[in-house]
Protein backbone atom coordinates (compact mmCIF):
# COMPACT_ATOMS: atom_id res chain seq x y z
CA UNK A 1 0.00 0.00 0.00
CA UNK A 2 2.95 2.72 0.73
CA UNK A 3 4.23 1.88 -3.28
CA UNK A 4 0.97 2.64 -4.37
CA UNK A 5 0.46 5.94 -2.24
CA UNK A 6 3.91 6.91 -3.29
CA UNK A 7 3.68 6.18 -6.58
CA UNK A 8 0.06 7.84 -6.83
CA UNK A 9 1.91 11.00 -5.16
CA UNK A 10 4.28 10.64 -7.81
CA UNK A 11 1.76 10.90 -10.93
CA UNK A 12 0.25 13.56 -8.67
CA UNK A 13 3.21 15.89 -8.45
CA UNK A 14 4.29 15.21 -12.23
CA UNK A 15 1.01 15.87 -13.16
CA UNK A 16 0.45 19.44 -11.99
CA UNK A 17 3.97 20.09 -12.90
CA UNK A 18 2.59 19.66 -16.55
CA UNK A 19 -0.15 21.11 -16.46
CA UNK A 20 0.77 24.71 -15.22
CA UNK A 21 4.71 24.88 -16.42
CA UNK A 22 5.14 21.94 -19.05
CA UNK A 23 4.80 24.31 -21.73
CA UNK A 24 8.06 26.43 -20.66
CA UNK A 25 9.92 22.45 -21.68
CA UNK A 26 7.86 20.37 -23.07
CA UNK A 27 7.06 21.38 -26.70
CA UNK A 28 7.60 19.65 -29.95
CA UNK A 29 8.77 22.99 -31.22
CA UNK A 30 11.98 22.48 -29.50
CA UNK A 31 13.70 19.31 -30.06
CA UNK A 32 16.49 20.44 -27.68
CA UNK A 33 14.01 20.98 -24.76
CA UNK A 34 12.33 17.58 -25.68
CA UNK A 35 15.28 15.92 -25.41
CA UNK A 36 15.85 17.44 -21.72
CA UNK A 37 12.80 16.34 -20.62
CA UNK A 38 13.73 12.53 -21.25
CA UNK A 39 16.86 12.69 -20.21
CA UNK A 40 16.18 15.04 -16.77
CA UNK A 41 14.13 12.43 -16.26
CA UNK A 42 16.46 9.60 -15.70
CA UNK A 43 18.21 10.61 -12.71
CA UNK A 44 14.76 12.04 -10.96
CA UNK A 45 13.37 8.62 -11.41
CA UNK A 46 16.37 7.09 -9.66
CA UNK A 47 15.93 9.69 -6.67
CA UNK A 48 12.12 8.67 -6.34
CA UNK A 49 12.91 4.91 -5.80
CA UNK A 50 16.16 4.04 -5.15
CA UNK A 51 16.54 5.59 -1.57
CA UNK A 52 13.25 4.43 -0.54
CA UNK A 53 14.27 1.09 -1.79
CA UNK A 54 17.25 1.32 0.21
CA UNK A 55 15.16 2.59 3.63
CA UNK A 56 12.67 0.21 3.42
CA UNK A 57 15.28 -2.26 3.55
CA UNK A 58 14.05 -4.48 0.58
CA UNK A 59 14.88 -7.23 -0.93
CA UNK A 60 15.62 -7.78 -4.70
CA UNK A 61 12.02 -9.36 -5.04
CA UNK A 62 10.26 -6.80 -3.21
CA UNK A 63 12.23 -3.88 -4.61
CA UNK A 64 10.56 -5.38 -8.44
CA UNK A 65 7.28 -5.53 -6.50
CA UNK A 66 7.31 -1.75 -5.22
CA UNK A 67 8.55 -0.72 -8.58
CA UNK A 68 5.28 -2.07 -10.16
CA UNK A 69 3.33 -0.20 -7.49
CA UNK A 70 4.80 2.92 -7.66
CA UNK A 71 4.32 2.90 -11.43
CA UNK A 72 1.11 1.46 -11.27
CA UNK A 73 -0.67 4.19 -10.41
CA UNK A 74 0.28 6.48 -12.62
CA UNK A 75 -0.11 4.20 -15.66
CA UNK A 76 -3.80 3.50 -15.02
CA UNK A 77 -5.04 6.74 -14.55
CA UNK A 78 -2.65 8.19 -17.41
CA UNK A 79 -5.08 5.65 -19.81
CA UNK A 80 -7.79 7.88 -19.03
CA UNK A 81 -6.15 11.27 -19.19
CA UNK A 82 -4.43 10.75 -22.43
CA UNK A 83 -8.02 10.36 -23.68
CA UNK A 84 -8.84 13.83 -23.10
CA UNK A 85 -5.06 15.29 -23.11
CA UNK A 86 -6.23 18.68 -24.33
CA UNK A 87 -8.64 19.17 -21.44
CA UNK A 88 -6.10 18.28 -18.99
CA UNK A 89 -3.20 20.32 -20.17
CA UNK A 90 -4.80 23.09 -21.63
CA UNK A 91 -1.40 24.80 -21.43
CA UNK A 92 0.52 22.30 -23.95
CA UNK A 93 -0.48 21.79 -27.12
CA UNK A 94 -2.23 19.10 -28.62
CA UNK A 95 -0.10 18.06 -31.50
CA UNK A 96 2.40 17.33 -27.87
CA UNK A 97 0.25 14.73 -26.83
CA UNK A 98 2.10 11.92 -28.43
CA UNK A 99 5.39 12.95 -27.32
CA UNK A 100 3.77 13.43 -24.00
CA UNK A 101 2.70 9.80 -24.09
CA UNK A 102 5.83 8.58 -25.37
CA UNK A 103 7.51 10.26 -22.33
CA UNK A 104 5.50 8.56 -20.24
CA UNK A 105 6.24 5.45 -21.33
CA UNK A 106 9.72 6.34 -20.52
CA UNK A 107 8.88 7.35 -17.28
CA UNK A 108 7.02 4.52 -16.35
CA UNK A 109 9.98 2.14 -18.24
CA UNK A 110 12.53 3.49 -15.77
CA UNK A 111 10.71 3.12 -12.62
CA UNK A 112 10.27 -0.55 -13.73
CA UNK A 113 13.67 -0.96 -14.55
CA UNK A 114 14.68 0.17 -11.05
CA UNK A 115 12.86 -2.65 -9.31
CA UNK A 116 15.98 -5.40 -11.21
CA UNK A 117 18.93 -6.10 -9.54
CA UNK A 118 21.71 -3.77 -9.70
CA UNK A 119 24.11 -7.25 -10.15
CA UNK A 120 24.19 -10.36 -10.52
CA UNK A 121 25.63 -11.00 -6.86
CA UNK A 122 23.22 -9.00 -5.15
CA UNK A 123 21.70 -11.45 -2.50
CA UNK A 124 19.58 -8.84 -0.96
């Protein structure tokens, strides 16, 4: 249940981030911004799990099972607000909502990827 409160805080925060400054960076009229926005996101993703991994004191299995609930969340309710993208972010526009959904699936990717083990060894 704290994965999926975190990971629904998560969507939450990104979410109104978009919505009232994602046009000042995301906007498919600036590939250079675009690019930013993926790759700003890799280490942010990496701050938002790995240290709670590491104070919850979790295993390899359960760190793969709290990376599916923190992204879990997000991706079900991101189903329905892609549908109506320009009513959402009325501040980004509409020909943005495929690289808006192709960032999420980025997003979502990452926080995923975080749940495998960092190595081979790794008996926690």
């Amino acid at each position: 249940m704290y994965f999926l409160v975190w990971g629904f805080l998560v969507w939450l925060g990104a979410t109104f981030i978009f919505r009232f400054v994602g046009h000042f960076f995301f906007t498919p009229d600036s590939t250079l911004l675009l690019l930013l926005s993926y790759m700003f996101v890799v280490p942010l993703i990496f701050l938002l799990t790995y240290p709670l991994y590491n104070f919850k004191g979790l295993t390899k299995d359960e760190r793969l099972k709290a990376a599916m609930f923190i992204a879990l969340p997000g991706m079900l309710i991101d189903t329905i607000v892609l549908t109506v993208f320009p009513r959402v972010f009325t501040n980004l526009p509409v020909e943005s909502d495929r690289y808006f959904g192709s960032w999420l699936l980025w997003a979502y990717s990452l926080i995923l990827i975080t749940g495998l083990p960092l190595k081979k060894r790794e008996e926690r």
